[in-house]
C-alpha atoms as a PDB file:
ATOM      1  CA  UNK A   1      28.717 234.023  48.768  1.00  0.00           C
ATOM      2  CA  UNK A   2      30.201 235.408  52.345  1.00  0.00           C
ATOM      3  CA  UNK A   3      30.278 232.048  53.480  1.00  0.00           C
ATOM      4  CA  UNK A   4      32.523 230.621  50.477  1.00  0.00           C
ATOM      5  CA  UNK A   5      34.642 233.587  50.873  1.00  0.00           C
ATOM      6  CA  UNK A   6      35.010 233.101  54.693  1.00  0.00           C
ATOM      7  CA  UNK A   7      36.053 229.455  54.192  1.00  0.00           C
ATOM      8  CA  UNK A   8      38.699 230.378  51.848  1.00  0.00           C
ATOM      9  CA  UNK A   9      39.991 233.232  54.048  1.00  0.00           C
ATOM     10  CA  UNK A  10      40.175 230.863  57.114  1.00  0.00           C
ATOM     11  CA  UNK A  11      42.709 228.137  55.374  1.00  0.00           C
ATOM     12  CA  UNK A  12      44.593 231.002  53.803  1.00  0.00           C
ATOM     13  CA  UNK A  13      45.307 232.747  57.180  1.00  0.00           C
ATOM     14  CA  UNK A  14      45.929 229.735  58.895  1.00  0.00           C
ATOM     15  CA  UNK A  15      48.497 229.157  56.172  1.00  0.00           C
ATOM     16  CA  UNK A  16      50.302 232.735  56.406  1.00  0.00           C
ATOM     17  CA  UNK A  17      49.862 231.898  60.492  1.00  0.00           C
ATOM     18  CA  UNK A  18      51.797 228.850  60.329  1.00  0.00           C
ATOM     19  CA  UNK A  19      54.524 230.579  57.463  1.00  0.00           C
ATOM     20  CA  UNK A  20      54.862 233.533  59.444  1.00  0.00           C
ATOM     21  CA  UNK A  21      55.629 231.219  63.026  1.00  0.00           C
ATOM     22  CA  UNK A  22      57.694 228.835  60.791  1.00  0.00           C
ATOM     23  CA  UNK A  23      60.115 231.696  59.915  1.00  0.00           C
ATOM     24  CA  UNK A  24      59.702 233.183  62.947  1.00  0.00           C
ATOM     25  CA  UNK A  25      61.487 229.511  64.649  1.00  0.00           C
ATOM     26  CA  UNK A  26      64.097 229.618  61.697  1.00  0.00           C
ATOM     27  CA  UNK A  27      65.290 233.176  62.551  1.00  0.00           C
ATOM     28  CA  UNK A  28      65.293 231.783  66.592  1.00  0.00           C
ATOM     29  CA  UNK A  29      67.451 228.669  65.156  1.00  0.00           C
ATOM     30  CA  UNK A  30      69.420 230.486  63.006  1.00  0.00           C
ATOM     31  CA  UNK A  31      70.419 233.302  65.800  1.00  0.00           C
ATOM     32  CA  UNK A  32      70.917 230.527  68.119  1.00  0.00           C
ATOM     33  CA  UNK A  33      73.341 228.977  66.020  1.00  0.00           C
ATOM     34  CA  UNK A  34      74.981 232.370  65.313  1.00  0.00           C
ATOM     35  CA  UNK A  35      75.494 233.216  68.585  1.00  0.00           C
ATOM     36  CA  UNK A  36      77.402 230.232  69.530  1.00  0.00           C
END
């Protein structure tokens, strides 16, 4: 049962990992573009 629950956690936080450095590049880009 732990081990279905830690494969579902993994993709999940991969998933908020990858969101959180996606908006993370968009804020950069969009500050960037502001600044200009």
């Amino acid at each position: 049962n732990s081990v279905i629950g830690i494969r579902y956690f993994i993709p999940v936080h991969n998933l908020f990992n990858v969101l959180y450095k996606g908006t993370q590049t968009v804020t950069d880009v969009f500050s960037l573009f502001y600044s200009k």
